[in-house]
C-alpha atoms as a PDB file:
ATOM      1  CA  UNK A   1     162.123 108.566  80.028  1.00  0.00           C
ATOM      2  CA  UNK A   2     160.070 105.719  81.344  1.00  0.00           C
ATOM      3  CA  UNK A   3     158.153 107.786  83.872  1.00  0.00           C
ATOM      4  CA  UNK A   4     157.294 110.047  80.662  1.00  0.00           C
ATOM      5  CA  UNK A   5     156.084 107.530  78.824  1.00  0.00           C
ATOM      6  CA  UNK A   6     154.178 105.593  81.195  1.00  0.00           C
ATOM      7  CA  UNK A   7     152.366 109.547  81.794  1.00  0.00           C
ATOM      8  CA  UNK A   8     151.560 109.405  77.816  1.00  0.00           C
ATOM      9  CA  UNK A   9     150.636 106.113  77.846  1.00  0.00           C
ATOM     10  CA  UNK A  10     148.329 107.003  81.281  1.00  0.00           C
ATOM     11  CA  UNK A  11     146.800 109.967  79.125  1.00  0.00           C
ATOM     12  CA  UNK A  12     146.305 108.495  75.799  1.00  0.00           C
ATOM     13  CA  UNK A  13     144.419 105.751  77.652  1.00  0.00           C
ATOM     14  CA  UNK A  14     142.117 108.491  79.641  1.00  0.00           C
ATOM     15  CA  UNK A  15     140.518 109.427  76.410  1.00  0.00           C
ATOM     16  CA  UNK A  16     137.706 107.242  74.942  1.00  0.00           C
ATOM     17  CA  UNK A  17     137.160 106.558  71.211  1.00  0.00           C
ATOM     18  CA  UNK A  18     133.926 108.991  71.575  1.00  0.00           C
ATOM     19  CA  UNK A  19     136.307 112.048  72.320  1.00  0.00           C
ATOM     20  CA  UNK A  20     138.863 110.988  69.564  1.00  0.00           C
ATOM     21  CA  UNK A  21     136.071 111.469  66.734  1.00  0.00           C
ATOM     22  CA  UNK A  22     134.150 114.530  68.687  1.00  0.00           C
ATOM     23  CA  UNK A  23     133.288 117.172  66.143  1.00  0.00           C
ATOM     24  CA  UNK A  24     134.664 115.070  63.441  1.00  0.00           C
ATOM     25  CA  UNK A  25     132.362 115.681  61.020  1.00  0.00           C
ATOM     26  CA  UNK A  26     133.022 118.855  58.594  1.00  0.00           C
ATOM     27  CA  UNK A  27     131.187 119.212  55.393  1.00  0.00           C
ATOM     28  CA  UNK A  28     131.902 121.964  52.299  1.00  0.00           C
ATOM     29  CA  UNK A  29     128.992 123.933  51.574  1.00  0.00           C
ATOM     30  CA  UNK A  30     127.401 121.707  48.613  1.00  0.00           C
ATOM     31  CA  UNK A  31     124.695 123.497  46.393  1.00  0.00           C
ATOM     32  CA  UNK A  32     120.852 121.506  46.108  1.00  0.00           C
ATOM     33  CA  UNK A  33     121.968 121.268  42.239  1.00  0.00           C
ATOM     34  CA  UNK A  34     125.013 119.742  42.991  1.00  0.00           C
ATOM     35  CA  UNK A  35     123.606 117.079  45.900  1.00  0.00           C
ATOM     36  CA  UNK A  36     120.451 116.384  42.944  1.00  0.00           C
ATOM     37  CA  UNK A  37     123.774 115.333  40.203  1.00  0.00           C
ATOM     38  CA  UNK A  38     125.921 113.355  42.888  1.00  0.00           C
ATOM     39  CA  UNK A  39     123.360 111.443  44.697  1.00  0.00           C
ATOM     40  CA  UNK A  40     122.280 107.738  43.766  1.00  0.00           C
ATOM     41  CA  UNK A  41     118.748 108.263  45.552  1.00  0.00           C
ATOM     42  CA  UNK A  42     116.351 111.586  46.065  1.00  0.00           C
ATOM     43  CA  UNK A  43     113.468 111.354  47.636  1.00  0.00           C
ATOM     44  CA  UNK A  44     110.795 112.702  49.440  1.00  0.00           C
ATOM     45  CA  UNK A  45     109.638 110.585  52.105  1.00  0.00           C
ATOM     46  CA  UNK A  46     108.253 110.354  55.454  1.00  0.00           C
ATOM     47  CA  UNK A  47     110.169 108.628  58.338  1.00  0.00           C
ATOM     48  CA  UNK A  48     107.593 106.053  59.822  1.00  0.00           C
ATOM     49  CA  UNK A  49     110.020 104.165  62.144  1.00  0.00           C
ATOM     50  CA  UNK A  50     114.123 104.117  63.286  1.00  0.00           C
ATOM     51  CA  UNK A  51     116.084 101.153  64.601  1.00  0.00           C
ATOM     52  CA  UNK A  52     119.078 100.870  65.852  1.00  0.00           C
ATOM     53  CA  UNK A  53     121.381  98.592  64.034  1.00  0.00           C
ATOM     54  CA  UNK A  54     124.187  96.976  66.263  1.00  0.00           C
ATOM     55  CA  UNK A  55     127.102  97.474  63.857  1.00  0.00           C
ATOM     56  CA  UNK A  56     130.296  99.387  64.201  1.00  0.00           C
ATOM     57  CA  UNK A  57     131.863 100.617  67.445  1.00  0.00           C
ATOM     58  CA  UNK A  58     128.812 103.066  67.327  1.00  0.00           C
ATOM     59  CA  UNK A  59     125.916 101.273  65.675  1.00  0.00           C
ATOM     60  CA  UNK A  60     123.828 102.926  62.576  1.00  0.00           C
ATOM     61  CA  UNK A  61     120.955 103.803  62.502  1.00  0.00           C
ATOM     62  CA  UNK A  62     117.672 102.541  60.163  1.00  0.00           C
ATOM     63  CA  UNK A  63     115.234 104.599  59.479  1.00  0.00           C
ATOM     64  CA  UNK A  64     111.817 103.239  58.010  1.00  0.00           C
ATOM     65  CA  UNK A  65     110.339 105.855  55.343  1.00  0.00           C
ATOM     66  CA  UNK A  66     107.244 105.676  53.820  1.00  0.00           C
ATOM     67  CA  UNK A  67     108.249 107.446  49.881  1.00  0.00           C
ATOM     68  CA  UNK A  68     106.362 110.002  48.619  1.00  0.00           C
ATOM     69  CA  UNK A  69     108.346 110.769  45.529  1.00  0.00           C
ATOM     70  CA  UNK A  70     111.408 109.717  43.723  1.00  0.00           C
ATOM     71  CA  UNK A  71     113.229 112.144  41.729  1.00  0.00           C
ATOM     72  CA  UNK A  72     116.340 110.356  41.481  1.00  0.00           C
ATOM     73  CA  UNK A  73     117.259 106.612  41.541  1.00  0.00           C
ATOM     74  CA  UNK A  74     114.687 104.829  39.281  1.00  0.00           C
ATOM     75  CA  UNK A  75     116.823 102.468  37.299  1.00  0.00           C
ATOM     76  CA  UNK A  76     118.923 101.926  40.859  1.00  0.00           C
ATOM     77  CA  UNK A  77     116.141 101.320  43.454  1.00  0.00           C
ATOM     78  CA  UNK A  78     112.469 102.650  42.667  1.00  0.00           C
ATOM     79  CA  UNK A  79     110.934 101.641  46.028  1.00  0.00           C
ATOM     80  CA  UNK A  80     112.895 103.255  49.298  1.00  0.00           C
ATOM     81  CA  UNK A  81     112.264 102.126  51.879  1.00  0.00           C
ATOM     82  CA  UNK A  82     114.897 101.884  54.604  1.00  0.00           C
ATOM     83  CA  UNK A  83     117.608 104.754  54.654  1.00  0.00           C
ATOM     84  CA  UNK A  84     120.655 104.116  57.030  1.00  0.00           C
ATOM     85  CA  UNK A  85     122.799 106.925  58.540  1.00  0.00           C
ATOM     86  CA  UNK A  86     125.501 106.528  60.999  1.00  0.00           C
ATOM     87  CA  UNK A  87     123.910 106.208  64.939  1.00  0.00           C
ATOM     88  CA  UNK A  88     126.819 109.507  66.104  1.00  0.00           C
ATOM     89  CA  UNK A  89     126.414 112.746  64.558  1.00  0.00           C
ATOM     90  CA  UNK A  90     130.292 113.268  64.799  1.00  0.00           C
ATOM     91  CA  UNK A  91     130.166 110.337  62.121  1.00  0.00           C
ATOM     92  CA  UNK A  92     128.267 112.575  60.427  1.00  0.00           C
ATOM     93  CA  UNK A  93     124.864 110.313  60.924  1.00  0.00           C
ATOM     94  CA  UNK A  94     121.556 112.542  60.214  1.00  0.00           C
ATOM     95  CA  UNK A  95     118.526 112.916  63.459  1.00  0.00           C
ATOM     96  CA  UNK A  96     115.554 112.610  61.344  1.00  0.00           C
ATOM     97  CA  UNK A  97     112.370 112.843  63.446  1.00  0.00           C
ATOM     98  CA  UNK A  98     109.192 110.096  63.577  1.00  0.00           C
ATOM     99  CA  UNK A  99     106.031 110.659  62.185  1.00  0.00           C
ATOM    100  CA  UNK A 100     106.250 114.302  62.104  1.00  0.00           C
ATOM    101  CA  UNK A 101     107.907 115.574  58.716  1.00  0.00           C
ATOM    102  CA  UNK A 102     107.849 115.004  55.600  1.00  0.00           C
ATOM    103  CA  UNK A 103     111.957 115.404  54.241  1.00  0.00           C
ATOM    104  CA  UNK A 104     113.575 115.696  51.129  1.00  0.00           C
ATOM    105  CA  UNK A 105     116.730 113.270  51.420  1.00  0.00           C
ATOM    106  CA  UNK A 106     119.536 112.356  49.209  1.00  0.00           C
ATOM    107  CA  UNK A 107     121.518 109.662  49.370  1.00  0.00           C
ATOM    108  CA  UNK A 108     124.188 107.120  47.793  1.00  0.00           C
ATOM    109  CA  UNK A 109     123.436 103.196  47.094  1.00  0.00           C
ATOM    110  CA  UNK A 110     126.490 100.790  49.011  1.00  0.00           C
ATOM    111  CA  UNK A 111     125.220  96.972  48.901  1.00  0.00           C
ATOM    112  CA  UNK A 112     121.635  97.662  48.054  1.00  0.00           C
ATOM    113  CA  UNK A 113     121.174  99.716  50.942  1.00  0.00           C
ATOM    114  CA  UNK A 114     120.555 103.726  50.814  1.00  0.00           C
ATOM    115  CA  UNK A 115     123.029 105.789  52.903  1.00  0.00           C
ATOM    116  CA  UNK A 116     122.535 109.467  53.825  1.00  0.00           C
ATOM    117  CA  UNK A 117     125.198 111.772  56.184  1.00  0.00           C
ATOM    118  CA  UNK A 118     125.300 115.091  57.318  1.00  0.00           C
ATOM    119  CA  UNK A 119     127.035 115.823  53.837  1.00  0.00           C
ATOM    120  CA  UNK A 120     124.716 115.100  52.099  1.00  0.00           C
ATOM    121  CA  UNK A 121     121.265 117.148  51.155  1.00  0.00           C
ATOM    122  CA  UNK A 122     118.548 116.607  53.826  1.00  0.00           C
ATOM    123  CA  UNK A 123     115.816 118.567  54.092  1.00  0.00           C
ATOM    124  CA  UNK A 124     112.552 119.493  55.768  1.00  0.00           C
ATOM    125  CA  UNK A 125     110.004 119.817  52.984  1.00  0.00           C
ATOM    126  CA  UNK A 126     108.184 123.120  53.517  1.00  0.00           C
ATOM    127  CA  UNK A 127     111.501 124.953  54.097  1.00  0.00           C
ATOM    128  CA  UNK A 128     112.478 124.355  50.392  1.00  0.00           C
ATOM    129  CA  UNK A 129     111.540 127.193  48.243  1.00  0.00           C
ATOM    130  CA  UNK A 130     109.428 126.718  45.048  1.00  0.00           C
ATOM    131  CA  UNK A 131     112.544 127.204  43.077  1.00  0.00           C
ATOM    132  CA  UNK A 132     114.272 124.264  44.604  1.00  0.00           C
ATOM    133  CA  UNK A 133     111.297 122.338  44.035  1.00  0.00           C
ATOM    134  CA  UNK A 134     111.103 122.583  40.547  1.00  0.00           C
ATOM    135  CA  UNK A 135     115.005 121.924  40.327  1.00  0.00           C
ATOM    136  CA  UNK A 136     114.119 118.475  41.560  1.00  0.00           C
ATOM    137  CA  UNK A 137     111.848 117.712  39.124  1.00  0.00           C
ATOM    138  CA  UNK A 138     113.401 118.780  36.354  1.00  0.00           C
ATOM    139  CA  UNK A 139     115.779 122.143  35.979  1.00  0.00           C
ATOM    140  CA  UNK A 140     118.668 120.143  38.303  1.00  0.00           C
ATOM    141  CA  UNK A 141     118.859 117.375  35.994  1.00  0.00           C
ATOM    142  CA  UNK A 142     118.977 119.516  33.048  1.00  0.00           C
ATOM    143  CA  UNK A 143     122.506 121.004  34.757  1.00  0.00           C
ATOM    144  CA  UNK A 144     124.233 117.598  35.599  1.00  0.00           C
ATOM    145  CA  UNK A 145     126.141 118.353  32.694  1.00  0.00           C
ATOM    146  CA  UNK A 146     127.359 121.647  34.141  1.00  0.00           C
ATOM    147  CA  UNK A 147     130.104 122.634  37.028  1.00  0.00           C
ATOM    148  CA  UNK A 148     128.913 124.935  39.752  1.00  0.00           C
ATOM    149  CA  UNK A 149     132.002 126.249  41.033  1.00  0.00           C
ATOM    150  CA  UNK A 150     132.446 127.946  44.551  1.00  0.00           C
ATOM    151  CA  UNK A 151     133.876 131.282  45.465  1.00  0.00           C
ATOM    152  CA  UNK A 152     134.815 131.467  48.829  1.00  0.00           C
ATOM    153  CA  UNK A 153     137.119 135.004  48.576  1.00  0.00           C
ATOM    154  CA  UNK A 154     137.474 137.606  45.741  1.00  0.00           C
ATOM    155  CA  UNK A 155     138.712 137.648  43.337  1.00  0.00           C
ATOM    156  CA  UNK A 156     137.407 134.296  41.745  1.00  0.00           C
ATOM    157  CA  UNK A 157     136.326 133.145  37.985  1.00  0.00           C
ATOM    158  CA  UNK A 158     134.991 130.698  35.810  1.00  0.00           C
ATOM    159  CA  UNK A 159     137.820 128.700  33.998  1.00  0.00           C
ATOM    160  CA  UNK A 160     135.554 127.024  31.073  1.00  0.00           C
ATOM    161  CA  UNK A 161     132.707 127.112  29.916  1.00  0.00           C
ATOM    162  CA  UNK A 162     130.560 124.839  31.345  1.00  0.00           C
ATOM    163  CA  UNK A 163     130.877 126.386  34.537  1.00  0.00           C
ATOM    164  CA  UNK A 164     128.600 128.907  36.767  1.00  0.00           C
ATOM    165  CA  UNK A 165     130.367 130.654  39.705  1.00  0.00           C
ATOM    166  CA  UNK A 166     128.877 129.672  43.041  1.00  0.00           C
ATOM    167  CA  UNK A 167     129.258 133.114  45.197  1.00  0.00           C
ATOM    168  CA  UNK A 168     126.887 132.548  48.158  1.00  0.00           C
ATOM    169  CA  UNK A 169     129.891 132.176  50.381  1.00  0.00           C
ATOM    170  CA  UNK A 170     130.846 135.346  50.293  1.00  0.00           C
ATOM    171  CA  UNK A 171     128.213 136.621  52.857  1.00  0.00           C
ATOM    172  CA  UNK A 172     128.573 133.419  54.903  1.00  0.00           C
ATOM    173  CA  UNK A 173     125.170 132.348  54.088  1.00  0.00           C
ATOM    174  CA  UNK A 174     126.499 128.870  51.959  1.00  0.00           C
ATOM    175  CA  UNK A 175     123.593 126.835  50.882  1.00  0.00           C
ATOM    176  CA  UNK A 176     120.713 129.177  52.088  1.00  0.00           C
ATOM    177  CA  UNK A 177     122.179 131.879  49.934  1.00  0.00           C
ATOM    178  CA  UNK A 178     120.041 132.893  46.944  1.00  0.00           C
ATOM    179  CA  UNK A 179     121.442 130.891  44.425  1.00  0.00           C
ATOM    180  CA  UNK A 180     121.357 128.030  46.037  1.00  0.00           C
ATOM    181  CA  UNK A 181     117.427 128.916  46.869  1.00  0.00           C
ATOM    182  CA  UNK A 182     116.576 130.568  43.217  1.00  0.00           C
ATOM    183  CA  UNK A 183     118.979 129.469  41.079  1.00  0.00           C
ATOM    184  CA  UNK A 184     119.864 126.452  38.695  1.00  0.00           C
ATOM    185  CA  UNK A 185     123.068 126.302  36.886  1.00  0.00           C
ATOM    186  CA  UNK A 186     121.625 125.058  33.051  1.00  0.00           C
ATOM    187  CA  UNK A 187     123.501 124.443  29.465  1.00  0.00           C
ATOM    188  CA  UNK A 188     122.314 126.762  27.397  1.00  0.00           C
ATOM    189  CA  UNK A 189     121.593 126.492  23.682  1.00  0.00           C
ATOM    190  CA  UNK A 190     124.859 128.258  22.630  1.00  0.00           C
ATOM    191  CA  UNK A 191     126.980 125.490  25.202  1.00  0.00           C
ATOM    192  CA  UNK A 192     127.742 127.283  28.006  1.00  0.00           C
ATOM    193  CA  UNK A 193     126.195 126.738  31.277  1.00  0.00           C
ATOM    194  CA  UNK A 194     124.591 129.550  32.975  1.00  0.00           C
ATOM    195  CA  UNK A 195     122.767 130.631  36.039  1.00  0.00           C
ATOM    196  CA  UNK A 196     118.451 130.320  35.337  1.00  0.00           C
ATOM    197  CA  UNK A 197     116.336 131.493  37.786  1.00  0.00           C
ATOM    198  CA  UNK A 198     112.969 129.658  38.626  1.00  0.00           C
ATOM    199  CA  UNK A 199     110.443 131.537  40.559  1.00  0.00           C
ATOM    200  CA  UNK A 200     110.706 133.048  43.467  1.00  0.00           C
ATOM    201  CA  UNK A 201     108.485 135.347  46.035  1.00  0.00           C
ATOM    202  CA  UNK A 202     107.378 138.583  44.426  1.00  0.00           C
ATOM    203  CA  UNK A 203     108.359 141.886  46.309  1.00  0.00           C
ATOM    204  CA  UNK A 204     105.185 142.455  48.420  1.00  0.00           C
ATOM    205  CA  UNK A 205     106.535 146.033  48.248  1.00  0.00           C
ATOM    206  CA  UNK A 206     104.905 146.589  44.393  1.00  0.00           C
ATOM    207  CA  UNK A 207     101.789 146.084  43.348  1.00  0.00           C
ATOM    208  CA  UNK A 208     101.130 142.904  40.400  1.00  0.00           C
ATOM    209  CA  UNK A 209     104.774 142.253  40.454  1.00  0.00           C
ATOM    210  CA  UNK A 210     106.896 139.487  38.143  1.00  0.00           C
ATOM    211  CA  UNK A 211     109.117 137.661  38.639  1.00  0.00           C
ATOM    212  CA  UNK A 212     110.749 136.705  34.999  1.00  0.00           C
END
């Protein structure tokens, strides 16, 4: 029994701490609407600088941002302008790249500092659509009040009314689905909440074509 355990003992020691937490880092899909509502901070900023901060058994990592616009976070910190991530991606820490994009980025408030993770919304600017766009500025925070609600298999429904049924999932495309790229999930006059849909790209296909 000794021999065994000195083997396990022999093994467990082989490993290091970076193997233990490799691929440790699993987020649920999260609609924009949803990351707007449960975020302290969102901004949309332009990272001017990173650091690396010698804390933890990894380190995190400080990125300088120059902030373009605050949609979020005005009574809780009007001026961004470090954001600090964890330094190992299987910590779920964000690579956002100097002096080259500008990024939307959400984020929560601990200590006075502003943390973002791969769970959270981050986002190259020009790959949001127009739709998303004018969610942050004003359609998401119209829908705070509301409860988008994920279907991940059929069948699936909405349980109350202040609910709208999230089914992106459903052809594996999550958060680049359509409503997460069209849609806002809004109370309406009579209560409920439903799906509205901002703008998106007309249908090249017809000539002078809408979009309601």
């Amino acid at each position: 029994m000794s021999v065994w355990l000195s083997l396990l003992l022999v093994l467990l020691c082989s490993w290091s701490l970076s193997d233990l937490v490799a691929e440790a880092c699993t987020c649920l899909p999260i609609h924009p609407q949803d990351a707007f509502c449960n975020s302290d901070i969102v901004i949309r900023a332009k990272v001017v600088g990173k650091k690396l901060m010698k804390d933890g058994p990894f380190g995190t990592m400080r990125y300088t941002v120059k902030q373009m616009k605050m949609y979020r976070g005005f009574d809780t910190m009007p001026q961004v302008q470090y954001i600090y991530t964890e330094a190992s991606e299987s910590l779920c820490g964000v690579k956002l790249e100097v002096n080259k994009y500008q990024y939307l980025i959400t984020g929560r408030v601990y200590e006075g500092k502003v943390y973002t993770g791969l769970c959270n919304l981050y986002e190259k600017w020009d790959r949001l659509t127009l739709s998303q766009r004018k969610g942050l500025n004003h359609r998401y925070h119209l829908g705070c009040g509301c409860k988008i609600k994920p279907c991940y298999y059929l069948p699936c429904f909405v349980t109350s009314k202040n609910e709208c049924l999230w089914t992106d999932m459903l052809s594996n495309i999550g958060h680049s689905g359509s409503q997460s790229k069209h849609y806002a999930c809004i109370r309406q006059k009579e209560g409920y909440c439903s799906w509205y849909r901002g703008w998106a790209p007309p249908d090249k296909t017809i000539i002078n074509a809408t979009d309601p």
